[in-house]
PDB file of N, CA and C in Angstrom:
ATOM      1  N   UNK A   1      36.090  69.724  87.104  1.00  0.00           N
ATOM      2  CA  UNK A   1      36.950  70.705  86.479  1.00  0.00           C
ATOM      3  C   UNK A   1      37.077  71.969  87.322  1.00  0.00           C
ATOM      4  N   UNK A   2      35.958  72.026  88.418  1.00  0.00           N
ATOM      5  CA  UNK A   2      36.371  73.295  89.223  1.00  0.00           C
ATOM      6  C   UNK A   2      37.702  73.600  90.007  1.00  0.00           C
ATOM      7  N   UNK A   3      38.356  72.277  90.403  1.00  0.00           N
ATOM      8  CA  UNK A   3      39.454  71.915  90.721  1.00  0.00           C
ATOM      9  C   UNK A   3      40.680  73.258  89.785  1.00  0.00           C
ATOM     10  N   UNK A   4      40.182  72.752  88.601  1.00  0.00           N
ATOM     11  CA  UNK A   4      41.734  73.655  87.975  1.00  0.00           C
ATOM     12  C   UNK A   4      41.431  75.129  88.143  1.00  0.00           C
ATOM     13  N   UNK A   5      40.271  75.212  88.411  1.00  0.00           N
ATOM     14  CA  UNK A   5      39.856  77.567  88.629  1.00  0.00           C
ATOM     15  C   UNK A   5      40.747  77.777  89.965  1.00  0.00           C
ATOM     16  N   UNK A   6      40.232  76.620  91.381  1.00  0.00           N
ATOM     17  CA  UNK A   6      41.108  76.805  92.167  1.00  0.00           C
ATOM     18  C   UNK A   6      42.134  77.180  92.344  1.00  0.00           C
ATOM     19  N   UNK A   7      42.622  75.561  91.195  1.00  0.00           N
ATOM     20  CA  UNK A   7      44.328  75.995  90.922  1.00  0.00           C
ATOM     21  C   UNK A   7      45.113  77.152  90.741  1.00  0.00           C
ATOM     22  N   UNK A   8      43.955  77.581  89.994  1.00  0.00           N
ATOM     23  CA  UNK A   8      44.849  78.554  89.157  1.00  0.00           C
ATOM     24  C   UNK A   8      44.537  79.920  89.816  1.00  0.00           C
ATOM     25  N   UNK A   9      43.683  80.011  90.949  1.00  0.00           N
ATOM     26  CA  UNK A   9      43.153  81.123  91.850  1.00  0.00           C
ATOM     27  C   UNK A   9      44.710  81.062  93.113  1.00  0.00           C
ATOM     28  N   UNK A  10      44.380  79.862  93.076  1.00  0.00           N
ATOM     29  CA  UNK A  10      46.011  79.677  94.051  1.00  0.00           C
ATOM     30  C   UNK A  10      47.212  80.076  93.464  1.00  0.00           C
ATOM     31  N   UNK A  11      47.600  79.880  92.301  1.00  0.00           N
ATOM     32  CA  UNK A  11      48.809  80.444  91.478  1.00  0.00           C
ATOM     33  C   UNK A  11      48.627  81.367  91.813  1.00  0.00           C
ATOM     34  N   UNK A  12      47.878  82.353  91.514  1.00  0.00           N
ATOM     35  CA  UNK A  12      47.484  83.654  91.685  1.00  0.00           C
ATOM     36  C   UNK A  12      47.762  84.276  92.798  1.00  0.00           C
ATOM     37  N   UNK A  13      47.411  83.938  93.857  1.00  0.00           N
ATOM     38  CA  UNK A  13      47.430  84.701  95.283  1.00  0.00           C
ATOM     39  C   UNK A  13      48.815  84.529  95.549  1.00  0.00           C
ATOM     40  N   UNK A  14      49.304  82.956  95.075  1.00  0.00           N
ATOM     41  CA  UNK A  14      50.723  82.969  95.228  1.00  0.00           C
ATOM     42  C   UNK A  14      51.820  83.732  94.859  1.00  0.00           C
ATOM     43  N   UNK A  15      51.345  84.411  93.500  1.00  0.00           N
ATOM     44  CA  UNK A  15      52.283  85.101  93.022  1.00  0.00           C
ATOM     45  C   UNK A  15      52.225  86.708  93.237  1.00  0.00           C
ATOM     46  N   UNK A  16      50.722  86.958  94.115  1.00  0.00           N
ATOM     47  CA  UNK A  16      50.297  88.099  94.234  1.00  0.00           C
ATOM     48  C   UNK A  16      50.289  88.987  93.214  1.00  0.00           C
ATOM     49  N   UNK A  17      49.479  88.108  92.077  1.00  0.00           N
ATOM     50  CA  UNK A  17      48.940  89.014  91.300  1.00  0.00           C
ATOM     51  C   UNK A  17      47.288  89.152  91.125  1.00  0.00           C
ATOM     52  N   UNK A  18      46.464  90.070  90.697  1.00  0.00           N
ATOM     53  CA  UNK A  18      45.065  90.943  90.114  1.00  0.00           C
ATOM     54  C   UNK A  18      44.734  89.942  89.285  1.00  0.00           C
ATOM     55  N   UNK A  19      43.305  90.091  89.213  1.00  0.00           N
ATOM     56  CA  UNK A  19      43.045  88.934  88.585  1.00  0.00           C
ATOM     57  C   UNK A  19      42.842  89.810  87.189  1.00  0.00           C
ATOM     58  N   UNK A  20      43.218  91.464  87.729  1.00  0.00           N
ATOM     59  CA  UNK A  20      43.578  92.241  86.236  1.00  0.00           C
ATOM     60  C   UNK A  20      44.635  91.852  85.520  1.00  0.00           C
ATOM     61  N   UNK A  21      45.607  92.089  86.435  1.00  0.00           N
ATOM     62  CA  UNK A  21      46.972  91.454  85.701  1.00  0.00           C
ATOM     63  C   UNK A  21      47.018  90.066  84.787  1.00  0.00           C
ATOM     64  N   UNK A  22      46.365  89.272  85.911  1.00  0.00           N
ATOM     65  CA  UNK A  22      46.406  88.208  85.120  1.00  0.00           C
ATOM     66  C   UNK A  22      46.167  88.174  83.569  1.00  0.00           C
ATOM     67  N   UNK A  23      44.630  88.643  83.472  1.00  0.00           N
ATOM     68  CA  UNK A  23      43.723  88.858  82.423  1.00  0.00           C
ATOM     69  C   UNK A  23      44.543  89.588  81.475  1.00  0.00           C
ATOM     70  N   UNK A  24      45.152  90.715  81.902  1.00  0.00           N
ATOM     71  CA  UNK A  24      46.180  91.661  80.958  1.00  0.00           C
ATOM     72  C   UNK A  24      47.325  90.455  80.174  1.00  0.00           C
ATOM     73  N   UNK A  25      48.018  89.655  81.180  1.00  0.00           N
ATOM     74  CA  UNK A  25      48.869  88.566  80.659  1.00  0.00           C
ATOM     75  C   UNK A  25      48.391  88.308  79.876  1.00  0.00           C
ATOM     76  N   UNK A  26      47.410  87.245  79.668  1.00  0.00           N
ATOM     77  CA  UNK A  26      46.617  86.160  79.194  1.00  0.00           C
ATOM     78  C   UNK A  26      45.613  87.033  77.876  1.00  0.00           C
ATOM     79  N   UNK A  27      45.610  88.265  77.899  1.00  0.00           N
ATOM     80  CA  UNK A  27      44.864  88.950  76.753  1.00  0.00           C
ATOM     81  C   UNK A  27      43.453  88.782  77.023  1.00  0.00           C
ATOM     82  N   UNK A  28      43.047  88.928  77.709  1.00  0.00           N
ATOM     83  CA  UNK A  28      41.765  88.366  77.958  1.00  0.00           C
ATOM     84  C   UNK A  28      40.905  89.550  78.794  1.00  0.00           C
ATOM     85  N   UNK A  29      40.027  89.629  78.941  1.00  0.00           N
ATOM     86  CA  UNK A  29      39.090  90.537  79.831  1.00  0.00           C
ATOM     87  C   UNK A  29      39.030  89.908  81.299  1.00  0.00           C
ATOM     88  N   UNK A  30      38.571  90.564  82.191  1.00  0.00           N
ATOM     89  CA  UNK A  30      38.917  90.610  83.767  1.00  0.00           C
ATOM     90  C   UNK A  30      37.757  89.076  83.610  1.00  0.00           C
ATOM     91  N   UNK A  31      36.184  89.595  83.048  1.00  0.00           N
ATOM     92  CA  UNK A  31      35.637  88.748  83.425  1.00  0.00           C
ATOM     93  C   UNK A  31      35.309  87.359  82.866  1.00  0.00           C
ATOM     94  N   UNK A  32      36.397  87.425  82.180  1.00  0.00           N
ATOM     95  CA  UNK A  32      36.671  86.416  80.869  1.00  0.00           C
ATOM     96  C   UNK A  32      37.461  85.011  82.525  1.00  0.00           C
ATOM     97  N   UNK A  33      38.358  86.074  82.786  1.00  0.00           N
ATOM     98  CA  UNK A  33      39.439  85.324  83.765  1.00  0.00           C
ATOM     99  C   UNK A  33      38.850  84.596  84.892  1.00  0.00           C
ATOM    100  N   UNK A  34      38.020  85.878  85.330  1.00  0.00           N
ATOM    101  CA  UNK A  34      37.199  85.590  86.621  1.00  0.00           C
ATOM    102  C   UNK A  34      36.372  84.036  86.264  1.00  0.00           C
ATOM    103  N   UNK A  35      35.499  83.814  84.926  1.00  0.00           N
ATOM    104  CA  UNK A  35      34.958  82.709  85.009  1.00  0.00           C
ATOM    105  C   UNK A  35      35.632  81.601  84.445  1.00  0.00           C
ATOM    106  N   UNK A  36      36.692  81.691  84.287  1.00  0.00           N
ATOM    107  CA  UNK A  36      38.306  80.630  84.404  1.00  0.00           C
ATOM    108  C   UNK A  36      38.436  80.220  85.744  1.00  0.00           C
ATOM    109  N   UNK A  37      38.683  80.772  86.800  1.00  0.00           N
ATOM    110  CA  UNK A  37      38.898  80.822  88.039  1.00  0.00           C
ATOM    111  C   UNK A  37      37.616  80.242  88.514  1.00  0.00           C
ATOM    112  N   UNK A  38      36.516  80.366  88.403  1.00  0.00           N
ATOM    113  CA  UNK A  38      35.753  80.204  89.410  1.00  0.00           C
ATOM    114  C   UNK A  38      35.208  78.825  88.810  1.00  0.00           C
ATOM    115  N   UNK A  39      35.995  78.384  87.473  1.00  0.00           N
ATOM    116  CA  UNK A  39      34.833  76.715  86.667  1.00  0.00           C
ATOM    117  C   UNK A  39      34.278  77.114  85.935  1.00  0.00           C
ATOM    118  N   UNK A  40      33.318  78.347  85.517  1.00  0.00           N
ATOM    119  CA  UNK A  40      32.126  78.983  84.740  1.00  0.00           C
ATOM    120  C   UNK A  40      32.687  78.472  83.057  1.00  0.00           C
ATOM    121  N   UNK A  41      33.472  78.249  83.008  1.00  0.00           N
ATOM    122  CA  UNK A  41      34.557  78.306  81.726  1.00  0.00           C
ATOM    123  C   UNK A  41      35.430  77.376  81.955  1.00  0.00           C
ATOM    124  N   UNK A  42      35.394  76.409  81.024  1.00  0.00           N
ATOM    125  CA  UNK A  42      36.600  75.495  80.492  1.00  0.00           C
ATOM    126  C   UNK A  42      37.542  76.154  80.181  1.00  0.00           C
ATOM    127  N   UNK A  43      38.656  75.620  80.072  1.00  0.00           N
ATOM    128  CA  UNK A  43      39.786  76.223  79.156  1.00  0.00           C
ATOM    129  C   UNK A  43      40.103  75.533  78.024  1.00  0.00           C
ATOM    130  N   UNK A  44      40.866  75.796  77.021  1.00  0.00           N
ATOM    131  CA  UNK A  44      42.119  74.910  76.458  1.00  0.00           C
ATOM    132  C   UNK A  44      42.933  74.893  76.236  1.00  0.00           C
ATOM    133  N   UNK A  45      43.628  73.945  75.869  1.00  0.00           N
ATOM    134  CA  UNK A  45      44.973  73.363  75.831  1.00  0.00           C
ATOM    135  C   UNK A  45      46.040  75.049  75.516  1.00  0.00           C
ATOM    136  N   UNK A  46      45.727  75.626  74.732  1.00  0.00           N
ATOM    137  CA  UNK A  46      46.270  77.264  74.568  1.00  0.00           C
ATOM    138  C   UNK A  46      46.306  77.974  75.571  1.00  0.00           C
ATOM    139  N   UNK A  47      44.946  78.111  76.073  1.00  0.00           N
ATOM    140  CA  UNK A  47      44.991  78.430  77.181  1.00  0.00           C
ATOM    141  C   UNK A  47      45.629  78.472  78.470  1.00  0.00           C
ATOM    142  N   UNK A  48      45.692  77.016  79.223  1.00  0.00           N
ATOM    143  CA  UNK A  48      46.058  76.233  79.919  1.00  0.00           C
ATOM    144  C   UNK A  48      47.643  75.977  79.838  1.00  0.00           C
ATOM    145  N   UNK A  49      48.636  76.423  78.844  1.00  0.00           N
ATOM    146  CA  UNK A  49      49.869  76.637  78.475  1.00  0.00           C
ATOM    147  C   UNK A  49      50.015  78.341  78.880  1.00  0.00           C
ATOM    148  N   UNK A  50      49.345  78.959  78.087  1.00  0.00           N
ATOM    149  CA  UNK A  50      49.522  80.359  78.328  1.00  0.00           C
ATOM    150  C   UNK A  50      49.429  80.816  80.057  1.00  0.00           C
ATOM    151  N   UNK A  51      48.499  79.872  80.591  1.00  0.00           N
ATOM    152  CA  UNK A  51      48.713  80.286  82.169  1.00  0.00           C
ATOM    153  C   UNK A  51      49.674  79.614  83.152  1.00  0.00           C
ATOM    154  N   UNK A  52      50.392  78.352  82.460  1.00  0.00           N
ATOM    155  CA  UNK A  52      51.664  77.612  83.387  1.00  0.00           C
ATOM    156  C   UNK A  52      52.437  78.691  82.788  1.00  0.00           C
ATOM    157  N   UNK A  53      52.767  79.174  81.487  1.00  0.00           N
ATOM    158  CA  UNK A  53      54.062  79.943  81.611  1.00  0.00           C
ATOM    159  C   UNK A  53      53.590  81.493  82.110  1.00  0.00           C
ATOM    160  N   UNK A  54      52.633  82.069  82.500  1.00  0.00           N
ATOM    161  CA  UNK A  54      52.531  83.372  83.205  1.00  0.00           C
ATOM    162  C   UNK A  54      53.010  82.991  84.735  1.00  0.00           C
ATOM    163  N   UNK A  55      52.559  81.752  85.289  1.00  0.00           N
ATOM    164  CA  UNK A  55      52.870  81.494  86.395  1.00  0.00           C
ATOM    165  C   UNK A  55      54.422  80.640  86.594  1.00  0.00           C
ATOM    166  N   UNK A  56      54.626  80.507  85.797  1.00  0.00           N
ATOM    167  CA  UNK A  56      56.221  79.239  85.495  1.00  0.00           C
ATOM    168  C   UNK A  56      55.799  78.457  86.391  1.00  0.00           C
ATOM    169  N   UNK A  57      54.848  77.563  86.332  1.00  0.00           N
ATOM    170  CA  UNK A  57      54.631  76.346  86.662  1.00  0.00           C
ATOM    171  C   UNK A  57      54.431  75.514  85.716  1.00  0.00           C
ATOM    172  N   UNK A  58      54.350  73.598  86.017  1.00  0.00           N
ATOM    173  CA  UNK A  58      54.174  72.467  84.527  1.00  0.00           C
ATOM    174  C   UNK A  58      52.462  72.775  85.091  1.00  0.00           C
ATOM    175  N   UNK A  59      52.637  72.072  83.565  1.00  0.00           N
ATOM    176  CA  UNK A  59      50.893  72.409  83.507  1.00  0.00           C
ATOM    177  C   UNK A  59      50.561  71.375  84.429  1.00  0.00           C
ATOM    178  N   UNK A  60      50.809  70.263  84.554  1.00  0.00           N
ATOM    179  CA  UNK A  60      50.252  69.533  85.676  1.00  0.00           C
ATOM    180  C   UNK A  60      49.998  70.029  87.179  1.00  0.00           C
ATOM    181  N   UNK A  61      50.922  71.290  87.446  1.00  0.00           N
ATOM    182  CA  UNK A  61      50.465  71.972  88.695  1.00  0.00           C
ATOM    183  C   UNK A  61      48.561  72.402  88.518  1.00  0.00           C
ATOM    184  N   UNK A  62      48.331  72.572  87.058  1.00  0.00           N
ATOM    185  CA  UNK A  62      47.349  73.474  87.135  1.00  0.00           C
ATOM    186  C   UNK A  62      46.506  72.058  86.842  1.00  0.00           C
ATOM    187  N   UNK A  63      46.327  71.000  86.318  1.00  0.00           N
ATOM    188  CA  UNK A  63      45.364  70.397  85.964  1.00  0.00           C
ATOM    189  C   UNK A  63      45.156  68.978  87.420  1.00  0.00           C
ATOM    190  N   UNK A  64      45.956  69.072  88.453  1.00  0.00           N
ATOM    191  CA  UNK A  64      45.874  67.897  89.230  1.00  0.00           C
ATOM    192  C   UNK A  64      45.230  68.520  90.108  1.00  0.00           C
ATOM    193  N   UNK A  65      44.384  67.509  90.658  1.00  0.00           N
ATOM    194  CA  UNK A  65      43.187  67.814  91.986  1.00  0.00           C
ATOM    195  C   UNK A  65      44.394  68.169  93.077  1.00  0.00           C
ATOM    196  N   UNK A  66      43.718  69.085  94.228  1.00  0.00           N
ATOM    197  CA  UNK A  66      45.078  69.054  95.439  1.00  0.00           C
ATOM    198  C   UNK A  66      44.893  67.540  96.286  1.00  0.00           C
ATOM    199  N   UNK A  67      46.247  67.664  96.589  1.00  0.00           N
ATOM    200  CA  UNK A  67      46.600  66.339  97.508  1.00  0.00           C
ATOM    201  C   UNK A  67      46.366  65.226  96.742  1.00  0.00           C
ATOM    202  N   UNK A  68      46.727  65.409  95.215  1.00  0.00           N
ATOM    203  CA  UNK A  68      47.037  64.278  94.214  1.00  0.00           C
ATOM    204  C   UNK A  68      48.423  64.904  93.878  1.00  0.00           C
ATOM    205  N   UNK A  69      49.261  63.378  93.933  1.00  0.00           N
ATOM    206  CA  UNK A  69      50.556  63.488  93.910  1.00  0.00           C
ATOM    207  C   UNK A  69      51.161  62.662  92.732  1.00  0.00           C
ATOM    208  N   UNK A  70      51.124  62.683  91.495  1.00  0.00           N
ATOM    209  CA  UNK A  70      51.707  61.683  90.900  1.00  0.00           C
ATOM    210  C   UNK A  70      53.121  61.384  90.972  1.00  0.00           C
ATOM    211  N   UNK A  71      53.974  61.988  91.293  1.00  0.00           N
ATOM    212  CA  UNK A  71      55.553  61.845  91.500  1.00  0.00           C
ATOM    213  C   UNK A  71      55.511  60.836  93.045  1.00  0.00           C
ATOM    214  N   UNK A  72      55.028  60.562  93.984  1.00  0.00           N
ATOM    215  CA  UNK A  72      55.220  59.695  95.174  1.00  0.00           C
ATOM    216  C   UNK A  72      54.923  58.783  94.480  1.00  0.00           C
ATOM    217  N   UNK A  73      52.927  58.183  93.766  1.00  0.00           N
ATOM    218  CA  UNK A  73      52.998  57.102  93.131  1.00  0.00           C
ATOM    219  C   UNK A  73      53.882  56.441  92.557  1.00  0.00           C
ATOM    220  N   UNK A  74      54.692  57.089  91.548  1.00  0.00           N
ATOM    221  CA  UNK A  74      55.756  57.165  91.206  1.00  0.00           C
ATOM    222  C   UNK A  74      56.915  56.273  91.061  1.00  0.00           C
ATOM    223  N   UNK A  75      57.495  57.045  92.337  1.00  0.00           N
ATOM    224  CA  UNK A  75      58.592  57.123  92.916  1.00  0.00           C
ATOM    225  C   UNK A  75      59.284  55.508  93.280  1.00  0.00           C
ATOM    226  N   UNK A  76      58.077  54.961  93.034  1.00  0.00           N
ATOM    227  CA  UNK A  76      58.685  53.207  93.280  1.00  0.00           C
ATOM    228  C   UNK A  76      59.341  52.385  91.983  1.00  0.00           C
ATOM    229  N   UNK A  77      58.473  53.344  90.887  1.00  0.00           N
ATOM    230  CA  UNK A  77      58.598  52.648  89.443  1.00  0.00           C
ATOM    231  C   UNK A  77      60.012  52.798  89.112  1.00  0.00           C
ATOM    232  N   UNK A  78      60.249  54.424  89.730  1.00  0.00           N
ATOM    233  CA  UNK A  78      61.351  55.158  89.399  1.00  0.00           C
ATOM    234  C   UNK A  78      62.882  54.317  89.766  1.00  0.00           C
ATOM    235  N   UNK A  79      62.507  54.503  91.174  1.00  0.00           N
ATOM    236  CA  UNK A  79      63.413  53.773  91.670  1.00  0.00           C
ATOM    237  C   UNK A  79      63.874  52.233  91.305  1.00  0.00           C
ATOM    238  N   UNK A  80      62.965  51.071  90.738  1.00  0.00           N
ATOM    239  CA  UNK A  80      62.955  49.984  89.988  1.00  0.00           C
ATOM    240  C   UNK A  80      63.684  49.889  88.159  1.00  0.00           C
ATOM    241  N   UNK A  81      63.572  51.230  87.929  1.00  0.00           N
ATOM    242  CA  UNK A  81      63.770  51.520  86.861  1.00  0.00           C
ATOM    243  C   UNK A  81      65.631  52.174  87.063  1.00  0.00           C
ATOM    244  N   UNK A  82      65.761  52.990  87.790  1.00  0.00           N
ATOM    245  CA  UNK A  82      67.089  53.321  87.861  1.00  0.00           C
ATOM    246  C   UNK A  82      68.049  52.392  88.360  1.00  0.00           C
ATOM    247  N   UNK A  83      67.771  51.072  89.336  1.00  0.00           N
ATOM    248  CA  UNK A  83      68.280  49.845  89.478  1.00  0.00           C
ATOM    249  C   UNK A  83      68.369  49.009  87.886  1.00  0.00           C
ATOM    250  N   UNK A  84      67.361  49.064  87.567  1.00  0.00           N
ATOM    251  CA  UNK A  84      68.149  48.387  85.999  1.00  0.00           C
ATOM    252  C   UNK A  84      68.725  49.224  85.114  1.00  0.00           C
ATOM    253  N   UNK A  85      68.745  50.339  85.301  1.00  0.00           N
ATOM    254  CA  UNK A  85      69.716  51.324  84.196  1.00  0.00           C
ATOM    255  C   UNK A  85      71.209  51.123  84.765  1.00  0.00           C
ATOM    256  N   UNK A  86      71.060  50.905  86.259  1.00  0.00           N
ATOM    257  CA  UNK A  86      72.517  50.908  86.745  1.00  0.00           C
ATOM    258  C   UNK A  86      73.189  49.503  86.780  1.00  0.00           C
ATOM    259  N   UNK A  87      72.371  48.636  86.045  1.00  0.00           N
ATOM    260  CA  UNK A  87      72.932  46.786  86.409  1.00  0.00           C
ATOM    261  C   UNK A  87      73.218  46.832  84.700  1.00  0.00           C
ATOM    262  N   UNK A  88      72.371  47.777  83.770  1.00  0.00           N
ATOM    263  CA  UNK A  88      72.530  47.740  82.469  1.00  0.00           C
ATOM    264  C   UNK A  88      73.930  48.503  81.966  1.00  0.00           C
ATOM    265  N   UNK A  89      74.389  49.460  83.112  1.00  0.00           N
ATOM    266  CA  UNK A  89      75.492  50.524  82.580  1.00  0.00           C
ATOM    267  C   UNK A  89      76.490  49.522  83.036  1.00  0.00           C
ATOM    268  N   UNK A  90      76.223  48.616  84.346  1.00  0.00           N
ATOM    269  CA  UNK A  90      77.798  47.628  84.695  1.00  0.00           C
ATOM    270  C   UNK A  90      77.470  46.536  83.420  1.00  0.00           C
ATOM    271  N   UNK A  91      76.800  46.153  82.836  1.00  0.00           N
ATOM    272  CA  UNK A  91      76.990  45.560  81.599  1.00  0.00           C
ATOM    273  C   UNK A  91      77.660  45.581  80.565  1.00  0.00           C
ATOM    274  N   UNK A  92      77.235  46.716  80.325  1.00  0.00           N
ATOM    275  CA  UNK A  92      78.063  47.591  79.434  1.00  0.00           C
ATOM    276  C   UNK A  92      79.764  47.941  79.358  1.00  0.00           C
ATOM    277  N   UNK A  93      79.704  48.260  80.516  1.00  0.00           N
ATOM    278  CA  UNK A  93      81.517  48.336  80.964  1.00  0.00           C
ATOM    279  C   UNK A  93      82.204  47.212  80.970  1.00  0.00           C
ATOM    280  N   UNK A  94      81.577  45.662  81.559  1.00  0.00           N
ATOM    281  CA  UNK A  94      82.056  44.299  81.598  1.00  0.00           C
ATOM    282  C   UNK A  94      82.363  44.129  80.642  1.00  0.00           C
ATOM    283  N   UNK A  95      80.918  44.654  78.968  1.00  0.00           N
ATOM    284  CA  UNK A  95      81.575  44.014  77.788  1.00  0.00           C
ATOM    285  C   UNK A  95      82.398  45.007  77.427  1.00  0.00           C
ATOM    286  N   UNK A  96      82.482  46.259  77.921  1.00  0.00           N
ATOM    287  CA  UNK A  96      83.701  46.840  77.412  1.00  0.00           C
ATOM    288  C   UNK A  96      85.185  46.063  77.456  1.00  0.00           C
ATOM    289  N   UNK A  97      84.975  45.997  78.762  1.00  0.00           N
ATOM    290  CA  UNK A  97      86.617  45.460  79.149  1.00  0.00           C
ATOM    291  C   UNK A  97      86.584  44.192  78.623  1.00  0.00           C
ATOM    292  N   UNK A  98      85.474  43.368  78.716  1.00  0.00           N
ATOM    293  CA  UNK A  98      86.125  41.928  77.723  1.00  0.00           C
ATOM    294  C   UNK A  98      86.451  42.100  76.513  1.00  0.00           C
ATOM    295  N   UNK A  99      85.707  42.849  75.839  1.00  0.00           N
ATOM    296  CA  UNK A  99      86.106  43.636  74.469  1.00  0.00           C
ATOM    297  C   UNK A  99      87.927  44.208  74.485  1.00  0.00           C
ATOM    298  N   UNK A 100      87.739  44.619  74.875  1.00  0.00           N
ATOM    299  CA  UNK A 100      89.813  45.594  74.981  1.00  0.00           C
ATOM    300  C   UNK A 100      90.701  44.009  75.502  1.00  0.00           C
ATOM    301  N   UNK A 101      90.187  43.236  76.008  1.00  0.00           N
ATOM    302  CA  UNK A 101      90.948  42.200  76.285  1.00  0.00           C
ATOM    303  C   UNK A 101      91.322  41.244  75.275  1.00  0.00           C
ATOM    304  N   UNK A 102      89.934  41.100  74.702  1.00  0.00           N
ATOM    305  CA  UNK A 102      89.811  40.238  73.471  1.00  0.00           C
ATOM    306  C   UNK A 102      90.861  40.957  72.808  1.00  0.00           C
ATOM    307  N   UNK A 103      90.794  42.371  72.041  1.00  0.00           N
ATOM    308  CA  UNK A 103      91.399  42.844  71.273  1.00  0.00           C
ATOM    309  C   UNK A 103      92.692  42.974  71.695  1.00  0.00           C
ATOM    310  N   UNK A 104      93.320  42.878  72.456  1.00  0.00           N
ATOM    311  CA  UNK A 104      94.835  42.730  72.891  1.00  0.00           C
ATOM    312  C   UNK A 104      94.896  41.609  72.949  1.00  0.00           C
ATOM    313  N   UNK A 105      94.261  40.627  73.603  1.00  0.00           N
ATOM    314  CA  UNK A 105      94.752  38.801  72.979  1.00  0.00           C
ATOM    315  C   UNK A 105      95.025  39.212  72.158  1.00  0.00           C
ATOM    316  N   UNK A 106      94.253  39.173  70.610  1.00  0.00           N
ATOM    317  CA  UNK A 106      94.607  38.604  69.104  1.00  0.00           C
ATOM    318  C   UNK A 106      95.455  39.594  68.841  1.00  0.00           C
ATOM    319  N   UNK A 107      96.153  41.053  69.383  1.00  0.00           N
ATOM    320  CA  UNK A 107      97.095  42.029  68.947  1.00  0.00           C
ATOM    321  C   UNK A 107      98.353  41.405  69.469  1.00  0.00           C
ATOM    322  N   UNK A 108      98.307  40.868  70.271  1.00  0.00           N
ATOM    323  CA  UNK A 108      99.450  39.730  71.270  1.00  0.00           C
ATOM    324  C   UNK A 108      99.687  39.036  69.889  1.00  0.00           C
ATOM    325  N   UNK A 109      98.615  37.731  69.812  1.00  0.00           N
ATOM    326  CA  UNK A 109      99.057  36.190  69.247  1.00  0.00           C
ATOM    327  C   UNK A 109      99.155  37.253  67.817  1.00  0.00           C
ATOM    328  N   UNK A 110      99.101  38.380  66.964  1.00  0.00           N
ATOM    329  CA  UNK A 110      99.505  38.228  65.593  1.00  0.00           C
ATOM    330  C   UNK A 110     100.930  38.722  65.008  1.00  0.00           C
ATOM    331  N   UNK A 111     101.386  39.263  66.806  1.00  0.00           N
ATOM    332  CA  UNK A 111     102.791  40.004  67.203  1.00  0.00           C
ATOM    333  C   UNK A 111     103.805  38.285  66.730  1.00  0.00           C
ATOM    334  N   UNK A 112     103.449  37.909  67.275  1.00  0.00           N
ATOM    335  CA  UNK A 112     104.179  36.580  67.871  1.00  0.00           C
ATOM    336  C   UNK A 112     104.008  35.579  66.639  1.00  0.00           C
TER     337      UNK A 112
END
C-alpha cells in the first residue's frame, strides 16, 4: 500500500502543490496528510475520491503500482470487442434493408 502515498506524493509535486495545501483541500491536518503520503495511514474509499478530484485524476491513477498499465493489457480485448460491435452494426443494417425490401414487396403485390 506504500505504493499509493507515492502516488499521491507524485500528484503532488506534479501539480506543485504543499503538502499544506493539500491537507487544507482534503480538510485534514498537515500531519494527518504527511502519513497518507508516506503509507503510515491507509486511506478510504472517501478519502481516496476526495484526493482524485483535488488532483482531477481517476482514482486508478492513485491506486495502481507504477509501470502497471491496465489499458495496454487491455487493449487486445478492446480491439476484439470493437471488431464484433462493427460485424454486429453491419448486421443490423443488412436486416434493415431486407426489412424495407420485404415491406415494399408486400406494398407492391397489395397495389396490384
Amino acid at each position: 500500500m506504500k505504493h499509493i502515498g507515492q502516488n499521491i506524493r507524485r500528484l503532488r509535486h506534479k501539480s506543485g502543490m504543499s503538502q499544506n495545501q493539500v491537507a487544507q483541500g482534503l480538510k485534514i491536518s498537515i500531519p494527518a496528510f504527511s502519513k497518507i503520503e508516506t503509507g503510515i495511514t491507509d486511506i478510504n474509499i472517501q478519502r481516496l475520491n476526495q484526493i482524485s478530484e483535488l488532483f482531477q485524476v481517476p482514482i486508478t491513477d492513485i491506486l495502481l503500482e507504477e509501470g502497471t498499465n491496465p489499458q495496454s493489457s487491455n487493449l487486445q480485448e478492446v480491439d476484439v470487442l470493437k471488431e464484433k460491435l462493427y460485424l454486429m452494426e453491419q448486421e443490423i443494417i443488412d436486416l434493415q434493408k431486407r426489412l424495407i425490401d420485404l415491406y415494399e414487396e408486400v406494398r407492391n403485390k397489395n397495389k396490384q
